[in-house]
N, C-alpha and C. Protein backbone atom coordinates (compact mmCIF):
# COMPACT_ATOMS: atom_id res chain seq x y z
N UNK A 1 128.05 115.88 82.39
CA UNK A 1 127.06 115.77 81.36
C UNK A 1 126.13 116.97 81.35
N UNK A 2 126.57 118.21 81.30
CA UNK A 2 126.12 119.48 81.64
C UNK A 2 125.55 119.79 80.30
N UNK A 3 124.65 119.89 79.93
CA UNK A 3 124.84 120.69 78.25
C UNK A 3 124.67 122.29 78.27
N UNK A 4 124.82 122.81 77.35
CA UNK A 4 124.44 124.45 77.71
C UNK A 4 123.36 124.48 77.17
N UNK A 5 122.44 125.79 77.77
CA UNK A 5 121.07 126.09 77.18
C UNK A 5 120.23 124.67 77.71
N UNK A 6 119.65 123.28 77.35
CA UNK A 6 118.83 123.05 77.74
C UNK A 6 119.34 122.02 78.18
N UNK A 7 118.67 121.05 79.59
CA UNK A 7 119.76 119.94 80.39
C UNK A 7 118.99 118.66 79.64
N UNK A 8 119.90 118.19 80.19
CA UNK A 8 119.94 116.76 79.26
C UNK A 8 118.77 115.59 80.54
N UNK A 9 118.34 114.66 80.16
CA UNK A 9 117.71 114.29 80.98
C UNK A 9 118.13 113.88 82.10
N UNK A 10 119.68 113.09 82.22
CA UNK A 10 120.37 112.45 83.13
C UNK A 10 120.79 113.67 83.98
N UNK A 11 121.25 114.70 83.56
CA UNK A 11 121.46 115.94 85.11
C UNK A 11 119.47 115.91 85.43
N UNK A 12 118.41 116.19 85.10
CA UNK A 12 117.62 116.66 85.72
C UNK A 12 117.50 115.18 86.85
N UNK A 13 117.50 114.19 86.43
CA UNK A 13 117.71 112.83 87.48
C UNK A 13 118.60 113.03 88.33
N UNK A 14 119.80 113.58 88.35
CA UNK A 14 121.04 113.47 89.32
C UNK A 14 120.70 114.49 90.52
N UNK A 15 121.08 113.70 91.59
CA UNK A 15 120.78 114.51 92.61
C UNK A 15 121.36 115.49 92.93
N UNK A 16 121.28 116.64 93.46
CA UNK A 16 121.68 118.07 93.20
C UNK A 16 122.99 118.22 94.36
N UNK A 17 123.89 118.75 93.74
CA UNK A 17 125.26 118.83 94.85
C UNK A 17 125.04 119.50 95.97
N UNK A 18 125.32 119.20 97.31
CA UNK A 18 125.50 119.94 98.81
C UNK A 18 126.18 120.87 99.10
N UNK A 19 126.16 121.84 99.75
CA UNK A 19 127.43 122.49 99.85
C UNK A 19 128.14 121.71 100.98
N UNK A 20 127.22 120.94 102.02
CA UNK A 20 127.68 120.93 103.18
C UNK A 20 128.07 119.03 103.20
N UNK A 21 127.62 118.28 102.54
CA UNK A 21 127.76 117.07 102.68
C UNK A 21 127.35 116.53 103.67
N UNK A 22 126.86 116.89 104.66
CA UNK A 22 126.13 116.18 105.68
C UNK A 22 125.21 115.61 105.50
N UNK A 23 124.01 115.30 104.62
CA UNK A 23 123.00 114.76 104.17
C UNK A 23 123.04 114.24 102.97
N UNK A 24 124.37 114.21 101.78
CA UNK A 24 124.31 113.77 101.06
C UNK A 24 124.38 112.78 100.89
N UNK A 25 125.11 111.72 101.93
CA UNK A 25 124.68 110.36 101.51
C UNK A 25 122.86 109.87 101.09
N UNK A 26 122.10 110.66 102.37
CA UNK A 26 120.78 110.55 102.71
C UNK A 26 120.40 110.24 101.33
N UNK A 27 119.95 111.54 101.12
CA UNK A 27 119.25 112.22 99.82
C UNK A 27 119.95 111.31 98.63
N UNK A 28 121.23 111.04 98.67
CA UNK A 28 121.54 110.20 97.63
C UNK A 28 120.81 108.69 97.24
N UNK A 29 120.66 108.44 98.66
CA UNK A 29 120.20 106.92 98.55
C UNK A 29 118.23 107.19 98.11
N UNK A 30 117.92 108.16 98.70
CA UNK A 30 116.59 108.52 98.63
C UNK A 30 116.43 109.06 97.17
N UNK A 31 117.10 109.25 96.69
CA UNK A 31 117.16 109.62 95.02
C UNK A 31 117.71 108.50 93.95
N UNK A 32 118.36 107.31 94.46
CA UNK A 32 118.36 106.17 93.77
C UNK A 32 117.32 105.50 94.39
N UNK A 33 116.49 105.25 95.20
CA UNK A 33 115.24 105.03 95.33
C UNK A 33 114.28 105.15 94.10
N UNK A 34 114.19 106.60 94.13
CA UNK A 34 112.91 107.04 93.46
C UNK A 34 113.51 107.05 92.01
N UNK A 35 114.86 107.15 91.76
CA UNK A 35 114.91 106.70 90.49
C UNK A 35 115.08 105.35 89.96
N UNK A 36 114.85 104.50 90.91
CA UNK A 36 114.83 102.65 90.19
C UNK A 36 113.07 103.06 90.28
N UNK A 37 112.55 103.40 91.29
CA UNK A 37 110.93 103.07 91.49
C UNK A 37 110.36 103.92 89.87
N UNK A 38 111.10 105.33 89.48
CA UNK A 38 110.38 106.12 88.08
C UNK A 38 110.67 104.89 87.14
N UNK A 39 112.02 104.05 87.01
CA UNK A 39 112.26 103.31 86.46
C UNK A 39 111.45 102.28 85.51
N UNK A 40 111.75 101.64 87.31
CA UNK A 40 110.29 100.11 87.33
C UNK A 40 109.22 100.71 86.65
N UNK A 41 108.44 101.30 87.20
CA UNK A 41 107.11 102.37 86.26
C UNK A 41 106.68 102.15 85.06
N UNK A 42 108.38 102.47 84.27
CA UNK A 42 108.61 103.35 83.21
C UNK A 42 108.54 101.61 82.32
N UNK A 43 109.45 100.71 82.63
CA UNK A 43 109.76 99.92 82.26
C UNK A 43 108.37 98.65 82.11
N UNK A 44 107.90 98.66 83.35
CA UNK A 44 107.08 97.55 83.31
C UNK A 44 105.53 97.79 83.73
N UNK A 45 105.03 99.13 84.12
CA UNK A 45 104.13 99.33 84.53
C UNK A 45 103.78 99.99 82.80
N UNK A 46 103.76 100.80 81.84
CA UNK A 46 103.73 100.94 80.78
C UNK A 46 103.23 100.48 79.61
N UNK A 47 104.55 99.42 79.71
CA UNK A 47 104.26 98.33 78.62
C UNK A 47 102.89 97.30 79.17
N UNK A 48 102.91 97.16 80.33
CA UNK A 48 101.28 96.06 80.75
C UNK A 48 99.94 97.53 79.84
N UNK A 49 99.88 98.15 80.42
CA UNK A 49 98.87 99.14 79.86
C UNK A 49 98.56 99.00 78.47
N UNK A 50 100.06 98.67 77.98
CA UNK A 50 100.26 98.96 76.48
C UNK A 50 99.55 96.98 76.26
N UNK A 51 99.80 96.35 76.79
CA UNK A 51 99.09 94.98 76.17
C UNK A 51 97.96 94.89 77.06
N UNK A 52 96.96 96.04 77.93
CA UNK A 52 95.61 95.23 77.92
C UNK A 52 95.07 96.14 77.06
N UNK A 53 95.56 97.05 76.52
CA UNK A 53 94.82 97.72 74.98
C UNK A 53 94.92 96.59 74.03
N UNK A 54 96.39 95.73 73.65
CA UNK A 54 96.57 95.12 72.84
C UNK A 54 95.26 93.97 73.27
N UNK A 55 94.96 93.68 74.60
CA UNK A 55 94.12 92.54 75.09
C UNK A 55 92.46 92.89 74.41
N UNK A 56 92.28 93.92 74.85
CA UNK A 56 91.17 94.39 74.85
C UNK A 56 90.41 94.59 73.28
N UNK A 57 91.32 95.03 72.33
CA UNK A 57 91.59 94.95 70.89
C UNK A 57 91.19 93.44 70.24
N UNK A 58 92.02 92.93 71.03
CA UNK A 58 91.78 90.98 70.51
C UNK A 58 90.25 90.52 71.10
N UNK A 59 90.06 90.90 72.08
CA UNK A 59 88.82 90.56 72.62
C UNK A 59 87.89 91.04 71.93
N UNK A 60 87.71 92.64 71.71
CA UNK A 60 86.56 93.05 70.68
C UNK A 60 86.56 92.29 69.18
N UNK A 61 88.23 92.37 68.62
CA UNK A 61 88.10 91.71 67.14
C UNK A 61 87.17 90.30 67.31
N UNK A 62 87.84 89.42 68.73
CA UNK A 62 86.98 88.05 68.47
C UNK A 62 85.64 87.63 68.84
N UNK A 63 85.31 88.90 69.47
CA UNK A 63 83.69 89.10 69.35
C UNK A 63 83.04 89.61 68.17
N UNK A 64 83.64 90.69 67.16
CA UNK A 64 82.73 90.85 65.86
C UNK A 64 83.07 89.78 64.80
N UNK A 65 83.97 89.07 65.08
CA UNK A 65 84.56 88.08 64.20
C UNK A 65 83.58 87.04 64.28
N UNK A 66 82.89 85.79 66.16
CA UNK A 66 82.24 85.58 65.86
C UNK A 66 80.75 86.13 65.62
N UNK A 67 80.73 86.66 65.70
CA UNK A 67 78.67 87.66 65.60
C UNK A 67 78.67 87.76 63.91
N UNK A 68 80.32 87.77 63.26
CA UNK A 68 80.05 87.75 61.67
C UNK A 68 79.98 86.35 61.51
N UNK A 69 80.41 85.50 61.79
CA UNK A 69 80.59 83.87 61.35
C UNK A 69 78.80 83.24 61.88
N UNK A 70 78.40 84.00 62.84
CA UNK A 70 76.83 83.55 63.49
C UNK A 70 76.22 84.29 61.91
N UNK A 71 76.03 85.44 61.42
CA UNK A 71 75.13 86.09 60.54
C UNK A 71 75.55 85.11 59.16
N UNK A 72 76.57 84.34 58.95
CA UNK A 72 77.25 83.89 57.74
C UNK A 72 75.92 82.06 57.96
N UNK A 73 76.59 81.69 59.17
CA UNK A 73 75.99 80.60 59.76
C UNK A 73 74.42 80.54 58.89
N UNK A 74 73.80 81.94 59.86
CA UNK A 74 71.87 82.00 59.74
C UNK A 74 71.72 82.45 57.82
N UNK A 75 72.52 82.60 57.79
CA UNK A 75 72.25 83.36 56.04
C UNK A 75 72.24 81.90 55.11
N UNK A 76 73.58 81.13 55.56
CA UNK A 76 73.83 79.63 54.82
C UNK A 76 72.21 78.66 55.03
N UNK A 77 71.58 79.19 56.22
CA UNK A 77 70.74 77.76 56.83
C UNK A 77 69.80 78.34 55.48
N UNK A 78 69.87 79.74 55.91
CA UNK A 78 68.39 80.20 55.08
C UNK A 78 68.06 79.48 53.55
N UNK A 79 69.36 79.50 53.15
CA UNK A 79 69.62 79.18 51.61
C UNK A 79 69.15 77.54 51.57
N UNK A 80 69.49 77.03 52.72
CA UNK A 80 69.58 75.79 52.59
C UNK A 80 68.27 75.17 52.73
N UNK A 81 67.17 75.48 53.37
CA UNK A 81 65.83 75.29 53.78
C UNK A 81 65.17 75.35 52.55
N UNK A 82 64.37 74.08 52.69
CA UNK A 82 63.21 73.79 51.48
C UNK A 82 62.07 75.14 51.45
N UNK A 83 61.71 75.54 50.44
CA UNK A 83 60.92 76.43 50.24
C UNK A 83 59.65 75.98 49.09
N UNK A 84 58.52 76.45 50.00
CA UNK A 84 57.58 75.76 49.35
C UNK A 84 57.36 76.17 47.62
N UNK A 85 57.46 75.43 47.28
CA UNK A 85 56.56 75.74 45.35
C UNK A 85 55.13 75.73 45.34
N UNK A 86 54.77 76.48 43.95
CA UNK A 86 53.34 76.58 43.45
C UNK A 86 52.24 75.53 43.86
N UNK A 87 51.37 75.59 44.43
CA UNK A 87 50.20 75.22 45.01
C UNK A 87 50.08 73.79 43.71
């Protein structure tokens, strides 16, 4: 999966060939390591970030939502209160 001119993402992930093979099992296993752990990250550490914005969003909307329904509330009472007439 070589491309020419610019590498594709899966060679820059693949662990780099030995000349000597003596350590390549090592490094192999130590490089499927760190590529399930970029993985996990990528996969599930991400998307949480991505819903306590979505959290945080809902929380502000349902705080100006009620502080508008309180100003709607005090505006209705106002209307509703007897007001004195001409002496």
């Amino acid at each position: 999966m070589r491309a020419t001119g610019s590498e594709t993402r899966i060679v820059r992930l693949m662990a780099p060939s030995s000349d000597n093979g003596s350590r390549g099992l090592r490094n192999a296993g130590d490089d499927a390591f760190q590529l399930t752990v970029d993985y996990l990250k990528q996969e599930v550490v991400d998307p949480l970030r991505g819903l306590g914005r979505f959290l945080y969003m809902g929380i502000a909307g349902s705080f100006f939502l009620a502080f508008g329904l309180l100003l709607i509330l005090l505006g209705s009472c106002a209307c509703c209160r007897p007001r004195p007439g001409p002496p």
